[in-house]
C-alpha atoms as a PDB file:
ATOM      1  CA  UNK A   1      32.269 -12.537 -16.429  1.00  0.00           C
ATOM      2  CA  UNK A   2      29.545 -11.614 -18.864  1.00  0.00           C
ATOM      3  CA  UNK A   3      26.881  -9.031 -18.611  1.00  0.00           C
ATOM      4  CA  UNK A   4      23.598 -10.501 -16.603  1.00  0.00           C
ATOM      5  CA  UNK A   5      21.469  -9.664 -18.407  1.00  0.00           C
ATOM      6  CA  UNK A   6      18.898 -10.744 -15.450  1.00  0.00           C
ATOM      7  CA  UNK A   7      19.048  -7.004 -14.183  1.00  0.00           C
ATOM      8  CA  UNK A   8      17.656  -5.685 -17.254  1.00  0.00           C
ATOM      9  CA  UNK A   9      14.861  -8.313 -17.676  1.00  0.00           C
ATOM     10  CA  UNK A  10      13.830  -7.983 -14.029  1.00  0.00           C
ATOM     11  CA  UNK A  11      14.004  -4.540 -14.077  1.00  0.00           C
ATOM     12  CA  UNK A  12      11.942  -3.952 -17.452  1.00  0.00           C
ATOM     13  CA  UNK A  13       8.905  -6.852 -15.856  1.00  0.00           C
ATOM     14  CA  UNK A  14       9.088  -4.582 -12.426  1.00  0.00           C
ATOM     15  CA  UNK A  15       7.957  -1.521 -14.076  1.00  0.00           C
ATOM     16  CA  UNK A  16       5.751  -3.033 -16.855  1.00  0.00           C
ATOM     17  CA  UNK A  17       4.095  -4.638 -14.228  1.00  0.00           C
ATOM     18  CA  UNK A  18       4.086  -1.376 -11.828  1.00  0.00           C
ATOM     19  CA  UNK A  19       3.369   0.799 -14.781  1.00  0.00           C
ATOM     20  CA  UNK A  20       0.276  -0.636 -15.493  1.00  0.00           C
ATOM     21  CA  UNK A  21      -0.775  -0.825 -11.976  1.00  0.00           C
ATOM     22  CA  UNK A  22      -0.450   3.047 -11.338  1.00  0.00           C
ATOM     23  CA  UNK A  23      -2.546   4.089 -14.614  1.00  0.00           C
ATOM     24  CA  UNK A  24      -4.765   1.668 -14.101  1.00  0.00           C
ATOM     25  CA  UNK A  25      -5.389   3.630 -10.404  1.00  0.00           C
ATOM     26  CA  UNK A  26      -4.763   6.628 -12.064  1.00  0.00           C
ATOM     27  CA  UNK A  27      -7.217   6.181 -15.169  1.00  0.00           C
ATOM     28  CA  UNK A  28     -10.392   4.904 -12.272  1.00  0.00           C
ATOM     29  CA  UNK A  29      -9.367   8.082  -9.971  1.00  0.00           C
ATOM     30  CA  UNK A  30      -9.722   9.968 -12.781  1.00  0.00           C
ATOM     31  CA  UNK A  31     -12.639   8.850 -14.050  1.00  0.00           C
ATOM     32  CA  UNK A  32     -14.826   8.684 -10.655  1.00  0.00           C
ATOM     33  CA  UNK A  33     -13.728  11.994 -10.256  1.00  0.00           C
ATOM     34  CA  UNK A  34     -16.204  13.526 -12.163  1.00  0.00           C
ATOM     35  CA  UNK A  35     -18.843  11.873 -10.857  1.00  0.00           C
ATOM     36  CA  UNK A  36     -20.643  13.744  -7.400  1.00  0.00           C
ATOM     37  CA  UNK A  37     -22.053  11.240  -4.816  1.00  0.00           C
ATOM     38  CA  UNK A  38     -26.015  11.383  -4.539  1.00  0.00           C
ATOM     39  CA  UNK A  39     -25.556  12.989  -0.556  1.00  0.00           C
ATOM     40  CA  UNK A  40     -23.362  15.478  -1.776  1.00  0.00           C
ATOM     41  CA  UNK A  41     -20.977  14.749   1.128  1.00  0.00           C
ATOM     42  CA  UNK A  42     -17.170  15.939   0.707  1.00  0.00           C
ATOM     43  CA  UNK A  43     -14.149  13.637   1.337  1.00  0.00           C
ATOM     44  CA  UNK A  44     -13.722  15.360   5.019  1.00  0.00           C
ATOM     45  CA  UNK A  45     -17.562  15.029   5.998  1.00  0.00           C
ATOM     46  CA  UNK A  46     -17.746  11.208   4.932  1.00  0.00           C
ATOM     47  CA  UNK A  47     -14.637  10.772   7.010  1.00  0.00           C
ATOM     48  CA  UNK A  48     -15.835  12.180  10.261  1.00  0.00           C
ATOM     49  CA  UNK A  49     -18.995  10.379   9.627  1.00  0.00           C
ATOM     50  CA  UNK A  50     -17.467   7.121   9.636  1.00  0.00           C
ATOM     51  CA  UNK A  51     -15.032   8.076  12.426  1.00  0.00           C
ATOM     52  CA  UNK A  52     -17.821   9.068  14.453  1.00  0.00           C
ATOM     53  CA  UNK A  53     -19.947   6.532  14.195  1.00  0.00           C
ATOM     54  CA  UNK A  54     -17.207   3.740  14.873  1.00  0.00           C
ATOM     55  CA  UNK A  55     -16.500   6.068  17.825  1.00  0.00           C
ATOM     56  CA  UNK A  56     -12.828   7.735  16.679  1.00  0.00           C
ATOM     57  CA  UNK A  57     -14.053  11.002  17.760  1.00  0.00           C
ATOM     58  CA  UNK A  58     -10.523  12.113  18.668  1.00  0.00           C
ATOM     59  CA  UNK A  59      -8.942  11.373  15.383  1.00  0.00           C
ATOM     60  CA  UNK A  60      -8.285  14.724  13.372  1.00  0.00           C
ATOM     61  CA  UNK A  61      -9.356  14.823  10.043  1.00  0.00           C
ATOM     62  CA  UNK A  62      -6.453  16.700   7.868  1.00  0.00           C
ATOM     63  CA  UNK A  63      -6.079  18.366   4.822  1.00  0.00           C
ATOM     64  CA  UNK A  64      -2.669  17.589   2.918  1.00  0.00           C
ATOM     65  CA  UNK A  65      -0.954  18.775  -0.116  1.00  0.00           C
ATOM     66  CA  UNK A  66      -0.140  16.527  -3.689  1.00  0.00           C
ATOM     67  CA  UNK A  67      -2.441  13.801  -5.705  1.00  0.00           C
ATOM     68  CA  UNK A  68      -3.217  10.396  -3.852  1.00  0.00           C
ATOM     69  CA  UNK A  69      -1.328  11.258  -1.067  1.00  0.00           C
ATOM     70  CA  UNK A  70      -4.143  10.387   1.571  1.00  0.00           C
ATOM     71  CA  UNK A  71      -3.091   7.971   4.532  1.00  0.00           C
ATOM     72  CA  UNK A  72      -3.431   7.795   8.086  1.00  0.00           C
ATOM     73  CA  UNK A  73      -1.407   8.241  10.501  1.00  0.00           C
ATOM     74  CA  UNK A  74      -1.602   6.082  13.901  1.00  0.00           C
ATOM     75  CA  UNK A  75       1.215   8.276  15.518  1.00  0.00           C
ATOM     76  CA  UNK A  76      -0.642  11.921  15.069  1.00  0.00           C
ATOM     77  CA  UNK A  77      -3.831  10.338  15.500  1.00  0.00           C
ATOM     78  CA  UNK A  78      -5.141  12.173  12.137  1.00  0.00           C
ATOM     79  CA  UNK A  79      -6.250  10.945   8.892  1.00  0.00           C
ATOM     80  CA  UNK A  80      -4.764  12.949   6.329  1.00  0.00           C
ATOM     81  CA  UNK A  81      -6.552  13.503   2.746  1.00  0.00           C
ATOM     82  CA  UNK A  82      -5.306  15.392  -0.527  1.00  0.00           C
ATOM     83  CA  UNK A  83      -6.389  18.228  -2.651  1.00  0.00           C
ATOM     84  CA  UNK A  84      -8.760  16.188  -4.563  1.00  0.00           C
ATOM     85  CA  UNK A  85     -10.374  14.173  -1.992  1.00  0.00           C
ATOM     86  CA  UNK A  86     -10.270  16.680   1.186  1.00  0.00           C
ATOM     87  CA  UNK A  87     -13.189  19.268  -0.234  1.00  0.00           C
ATOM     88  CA  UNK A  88     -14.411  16.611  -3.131  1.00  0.00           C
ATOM     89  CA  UNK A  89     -17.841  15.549  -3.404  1.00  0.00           C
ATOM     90  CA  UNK A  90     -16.399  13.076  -5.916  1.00  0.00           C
ATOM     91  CA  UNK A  91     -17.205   9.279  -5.627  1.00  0.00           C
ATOM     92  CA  UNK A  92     -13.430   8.714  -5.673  1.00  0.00           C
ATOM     93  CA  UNK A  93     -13.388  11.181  -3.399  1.00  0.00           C
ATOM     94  CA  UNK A  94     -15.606   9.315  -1.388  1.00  0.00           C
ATOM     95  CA  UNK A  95     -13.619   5.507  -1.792  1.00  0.00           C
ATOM     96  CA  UNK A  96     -10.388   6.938  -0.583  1.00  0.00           C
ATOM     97  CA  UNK A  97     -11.284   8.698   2.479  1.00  0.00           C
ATOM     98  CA  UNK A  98     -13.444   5.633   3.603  1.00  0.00           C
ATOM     99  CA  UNK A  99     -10.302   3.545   3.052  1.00  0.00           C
ATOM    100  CA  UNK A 100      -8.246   5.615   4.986  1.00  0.00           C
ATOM    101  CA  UNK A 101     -10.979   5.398   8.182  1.00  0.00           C
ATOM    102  CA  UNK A 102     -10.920   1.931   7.280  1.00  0.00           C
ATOM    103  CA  UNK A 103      -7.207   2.108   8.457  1.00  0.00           C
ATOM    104  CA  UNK A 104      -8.036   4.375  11.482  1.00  0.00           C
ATOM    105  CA  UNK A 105     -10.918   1.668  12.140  1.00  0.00           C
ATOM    106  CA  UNK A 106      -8.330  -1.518  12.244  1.00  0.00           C
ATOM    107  CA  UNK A 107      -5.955   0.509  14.106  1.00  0.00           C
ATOM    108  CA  UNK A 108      -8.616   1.163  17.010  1.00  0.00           C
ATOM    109  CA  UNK A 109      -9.693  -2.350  16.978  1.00  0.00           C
ATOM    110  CA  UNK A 110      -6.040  -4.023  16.993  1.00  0.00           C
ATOM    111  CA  UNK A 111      -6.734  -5.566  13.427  1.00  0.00           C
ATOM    112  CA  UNK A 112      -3.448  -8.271  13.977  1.00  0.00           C
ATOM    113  CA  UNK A 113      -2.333  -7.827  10.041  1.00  0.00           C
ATOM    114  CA  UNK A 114      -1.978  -3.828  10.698  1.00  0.00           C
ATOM    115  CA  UNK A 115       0.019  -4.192  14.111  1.00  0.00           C
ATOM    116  CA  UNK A 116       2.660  -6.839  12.116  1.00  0.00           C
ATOM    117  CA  UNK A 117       3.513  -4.289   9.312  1.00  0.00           C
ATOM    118  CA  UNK A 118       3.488  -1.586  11.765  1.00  0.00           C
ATOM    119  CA  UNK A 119       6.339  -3.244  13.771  1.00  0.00           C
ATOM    120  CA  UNK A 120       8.074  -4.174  10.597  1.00  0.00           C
ATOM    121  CA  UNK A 121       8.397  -0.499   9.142  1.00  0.00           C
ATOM    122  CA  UNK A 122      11.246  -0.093  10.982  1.00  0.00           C
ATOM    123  CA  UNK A 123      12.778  -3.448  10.692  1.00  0.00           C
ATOM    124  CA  UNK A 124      11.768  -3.181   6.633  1.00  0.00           C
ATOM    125  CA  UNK A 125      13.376  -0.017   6.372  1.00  0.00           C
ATOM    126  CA  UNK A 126      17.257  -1.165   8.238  1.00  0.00           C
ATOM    127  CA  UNK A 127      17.193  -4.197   6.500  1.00  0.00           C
ATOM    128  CA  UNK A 128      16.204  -3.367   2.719  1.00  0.00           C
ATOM    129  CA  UNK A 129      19.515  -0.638   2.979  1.00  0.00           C
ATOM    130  CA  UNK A 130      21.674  -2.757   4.257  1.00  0.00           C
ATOM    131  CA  UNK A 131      20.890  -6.111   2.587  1.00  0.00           C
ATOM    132  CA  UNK A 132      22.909  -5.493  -0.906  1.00  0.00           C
ATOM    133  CA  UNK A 133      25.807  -4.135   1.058  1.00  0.00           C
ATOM    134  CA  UNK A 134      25.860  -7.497   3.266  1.00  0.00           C
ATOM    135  CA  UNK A 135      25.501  -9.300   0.056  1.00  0.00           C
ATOM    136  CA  UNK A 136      28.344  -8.264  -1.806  1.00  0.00           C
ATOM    137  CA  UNK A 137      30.631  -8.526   1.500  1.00  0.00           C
ATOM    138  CA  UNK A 138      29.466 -11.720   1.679  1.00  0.00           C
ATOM    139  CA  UNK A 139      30.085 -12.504  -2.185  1.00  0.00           C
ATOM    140  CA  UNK A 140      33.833 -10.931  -2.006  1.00  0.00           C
ATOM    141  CA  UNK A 141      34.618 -12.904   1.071  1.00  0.00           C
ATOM    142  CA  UNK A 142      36.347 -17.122   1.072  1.00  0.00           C
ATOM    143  CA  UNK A 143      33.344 -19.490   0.197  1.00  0.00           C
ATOM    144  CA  UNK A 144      33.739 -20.792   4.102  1.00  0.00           C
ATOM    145  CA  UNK A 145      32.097 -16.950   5.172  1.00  0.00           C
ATOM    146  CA  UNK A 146      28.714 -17.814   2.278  1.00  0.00           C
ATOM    147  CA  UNK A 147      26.457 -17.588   5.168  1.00  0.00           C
ATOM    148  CA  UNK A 148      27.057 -13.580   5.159  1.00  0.00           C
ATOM    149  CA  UNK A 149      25.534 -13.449   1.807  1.00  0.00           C
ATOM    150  CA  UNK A 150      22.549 -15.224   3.065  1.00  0.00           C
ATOM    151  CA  UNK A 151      21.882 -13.321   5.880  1.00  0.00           C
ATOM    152  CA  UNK A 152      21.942 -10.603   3.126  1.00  0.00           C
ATOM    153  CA  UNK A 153      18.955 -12.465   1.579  1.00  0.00           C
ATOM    154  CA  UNK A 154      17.325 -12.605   4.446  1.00  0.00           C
ATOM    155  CA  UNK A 155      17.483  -9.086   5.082  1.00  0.00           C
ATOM    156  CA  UNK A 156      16.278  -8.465   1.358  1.00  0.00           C
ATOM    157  CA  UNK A 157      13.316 -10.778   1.691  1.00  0.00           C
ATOM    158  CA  UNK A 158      11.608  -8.524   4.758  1.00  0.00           C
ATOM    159  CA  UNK A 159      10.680  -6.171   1.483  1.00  0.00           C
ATOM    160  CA  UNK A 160       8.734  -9.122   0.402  1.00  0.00           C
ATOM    161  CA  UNK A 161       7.738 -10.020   3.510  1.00  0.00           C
ATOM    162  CA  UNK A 162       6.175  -6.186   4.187  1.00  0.00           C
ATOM    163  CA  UNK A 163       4.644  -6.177   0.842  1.00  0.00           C
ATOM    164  CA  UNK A 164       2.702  -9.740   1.612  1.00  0.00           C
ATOM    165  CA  UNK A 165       1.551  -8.332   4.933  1.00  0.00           C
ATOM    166  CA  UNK A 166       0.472  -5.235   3.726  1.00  0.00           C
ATOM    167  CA  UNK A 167      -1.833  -6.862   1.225  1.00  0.00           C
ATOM    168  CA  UNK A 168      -4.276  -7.638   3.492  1.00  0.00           C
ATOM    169  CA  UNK A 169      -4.074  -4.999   5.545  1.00  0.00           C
ATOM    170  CA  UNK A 170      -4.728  -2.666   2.302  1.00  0.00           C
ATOM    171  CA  UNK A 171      -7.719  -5.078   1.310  1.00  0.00           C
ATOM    172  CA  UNK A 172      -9.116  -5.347   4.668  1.00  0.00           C
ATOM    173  CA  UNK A 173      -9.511  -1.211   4.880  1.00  0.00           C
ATOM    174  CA  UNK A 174     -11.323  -1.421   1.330  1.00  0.00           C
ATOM    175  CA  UNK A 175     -13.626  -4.521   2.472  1.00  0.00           C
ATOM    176  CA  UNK A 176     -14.697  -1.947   5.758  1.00  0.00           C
ATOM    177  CA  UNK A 177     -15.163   1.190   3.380  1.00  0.00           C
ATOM    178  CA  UNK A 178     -17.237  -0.390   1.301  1.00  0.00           C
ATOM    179  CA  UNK A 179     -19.001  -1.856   4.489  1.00  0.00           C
ATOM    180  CA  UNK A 180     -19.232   1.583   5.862  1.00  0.00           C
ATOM    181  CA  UNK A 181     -20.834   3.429   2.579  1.00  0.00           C
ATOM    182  CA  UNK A 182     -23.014   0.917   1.945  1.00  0.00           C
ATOM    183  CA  UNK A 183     -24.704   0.019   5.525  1.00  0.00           C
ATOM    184  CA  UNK A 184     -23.804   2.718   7.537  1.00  0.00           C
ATOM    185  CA  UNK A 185     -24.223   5.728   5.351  1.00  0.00           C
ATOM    186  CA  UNK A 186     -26.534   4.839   2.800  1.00  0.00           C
ATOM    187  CA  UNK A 187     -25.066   4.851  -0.567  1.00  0.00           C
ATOM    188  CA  UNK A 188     -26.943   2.703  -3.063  1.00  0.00           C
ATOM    189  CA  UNK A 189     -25.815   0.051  -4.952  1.00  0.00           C
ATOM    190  CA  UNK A 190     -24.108   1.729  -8.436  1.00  0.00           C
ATOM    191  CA  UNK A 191     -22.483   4.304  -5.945  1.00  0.00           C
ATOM    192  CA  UNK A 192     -21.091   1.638  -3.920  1.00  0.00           C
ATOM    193  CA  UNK A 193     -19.915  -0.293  -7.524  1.00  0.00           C
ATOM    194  CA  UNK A 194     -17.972   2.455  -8.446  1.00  0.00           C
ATOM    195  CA  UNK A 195     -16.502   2.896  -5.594  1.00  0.00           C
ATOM    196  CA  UNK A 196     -15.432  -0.623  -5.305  1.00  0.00           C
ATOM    197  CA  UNK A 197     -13.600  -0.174  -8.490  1.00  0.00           C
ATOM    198  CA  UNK A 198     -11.473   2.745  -7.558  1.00  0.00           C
ATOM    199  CA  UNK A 199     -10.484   0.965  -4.465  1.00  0.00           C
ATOM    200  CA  UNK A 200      -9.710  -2.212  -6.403  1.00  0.00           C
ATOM    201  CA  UNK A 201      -7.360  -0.427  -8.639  1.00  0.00           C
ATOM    202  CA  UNK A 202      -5.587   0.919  -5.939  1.00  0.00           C
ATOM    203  CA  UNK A 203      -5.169  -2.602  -4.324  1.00  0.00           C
ATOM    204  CA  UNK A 204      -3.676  -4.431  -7.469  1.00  0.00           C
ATOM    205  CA  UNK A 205      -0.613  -1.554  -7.420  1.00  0.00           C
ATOM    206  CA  UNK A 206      -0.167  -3.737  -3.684  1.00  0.00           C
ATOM    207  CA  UNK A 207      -0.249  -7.077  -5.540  1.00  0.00           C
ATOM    208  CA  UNK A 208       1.987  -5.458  -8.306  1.00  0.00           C
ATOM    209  CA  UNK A 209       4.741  -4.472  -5.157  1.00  0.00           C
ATOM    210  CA  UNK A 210       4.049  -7.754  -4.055  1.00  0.00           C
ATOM    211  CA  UNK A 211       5.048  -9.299  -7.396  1.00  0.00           C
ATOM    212  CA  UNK A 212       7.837  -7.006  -7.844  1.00  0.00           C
ATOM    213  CA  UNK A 213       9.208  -7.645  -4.508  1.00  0.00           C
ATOM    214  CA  UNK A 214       8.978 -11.596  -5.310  1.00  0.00           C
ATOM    215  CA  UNK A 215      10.776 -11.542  -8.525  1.00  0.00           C
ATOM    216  CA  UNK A 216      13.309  -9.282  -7.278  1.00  0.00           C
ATOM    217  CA  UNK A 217      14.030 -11.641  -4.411  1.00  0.00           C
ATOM    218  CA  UNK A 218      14.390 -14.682  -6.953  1.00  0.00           C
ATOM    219  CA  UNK A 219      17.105 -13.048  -8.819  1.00  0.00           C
ATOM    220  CA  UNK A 220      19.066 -11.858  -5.745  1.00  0.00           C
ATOM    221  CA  UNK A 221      19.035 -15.859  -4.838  1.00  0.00           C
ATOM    222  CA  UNK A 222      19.753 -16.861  -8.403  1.00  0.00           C
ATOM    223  CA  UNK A 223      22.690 -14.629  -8.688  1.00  0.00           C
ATOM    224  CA  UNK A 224      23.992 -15.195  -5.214  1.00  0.00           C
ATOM    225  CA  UNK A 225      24.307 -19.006  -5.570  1.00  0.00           C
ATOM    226  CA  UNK A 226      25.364 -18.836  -9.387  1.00  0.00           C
ATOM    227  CA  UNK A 227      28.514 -16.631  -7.987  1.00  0.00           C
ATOM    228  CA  UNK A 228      29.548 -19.105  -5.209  1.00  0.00           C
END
């Protein structure tokens, strides 16, 4: 059989595609991060202001190690920020740990997107291990067993599936941080543009996974039924 050359070409577009994604976050972080905000407010005190005044008084505002590492986590009840956003007075300082309330805000509310990819972490994570395995079984076996290697598709697509859930969920926490710093803590208009930038950039690298995920899917069919 000769060499499919699919797997290079897919794999080259995926991290093109991703590539440009991450320095494009990279190069706004970067940038924003030499800019103070006009309140002088660190990453930690904008959080707690926006937990507080959405009523989260319980959730622990933590300080965690490595670059763009910030998240929140429902479990510990704590958002977590980085080095450069935890004690930063930076505007991208500012964007991320509003995003991350803006998680800790849909996660109090029962925001319907959030509680789907919740439940399908675990489901994503069995199925995207095990789908290539299930696949080839399903390849090596009589053409009468084929359905094997589409229930190995099917386990492959939840990646895509996760990805195209998580996109709004990811855009929804940047539309209520940029809510939040505009209306409910007062930053003004160029403050608030910036900041809607940095968060932008961070949400194409979700489109870019979505993408990835996508394309990747299309060639698992592709091969799949060319081999039967």
């Amino acid at each position: 059989m000769p060499f499919d050359f699919s797997y290079i070409i897919v794999a080259v577009v995926i991290m093109i595609v991703g590539g440009i994604a991450s320095y494009n976050v990279k190069k706004k972080y970067t940038k924003y991060s030499q800019y103070g905000n006009s309140l002088n407010l660190t990453g930690s005190q904008i959080a707690r202001r926006i937990l507080d005044a959405n009523g989260l008084y319980d959730i622990r505002i933590e300080h965690v190690g490595g670059e763009l590492s910030d998240h929140y986590d429902p479990s510990a009840g704590g958002v977590r920020l980085s080095e450069g956003v935890y004690g930063s007075n930076s505007i991208s300082a500012i964007g991320i740990a509003a995003h991350e309330c803006g998680h800790a805000i849909q996660h109090a509310k029962g925001y319907l997107p959030n509680k789907i990819r919740t439940r399908l972490v675990p489901v994503t994570n069995i199925c995207s291990s095990l789908a290539w395995v299930v696949i080839l079984i399903g390849l090596a076996l009589p053409v009468q067993f084929s359905w094997v290697a589409t229930l190995g598709i099917i386990m492959y697509a939840t990646a895509a599936v996760f990805s195209l859930v998580t996109l709004p969920v990811e855009t929804n926490a940047s539309e209520r941080a940029l809510n939040i710093i505009r209306n409910e803590i007062g930053f003004g208009k160029e403050e608030t543009s910036a900041v809607k930038e940095v968060l932008t950039a961070a949400a194409l690298t979700y489109v870019a996974a979505l993408f990835s995920a996508v394309l990747q899917l299309l060639r698992i069919i592709f091969l799949v039924n060319r081999r039967r």
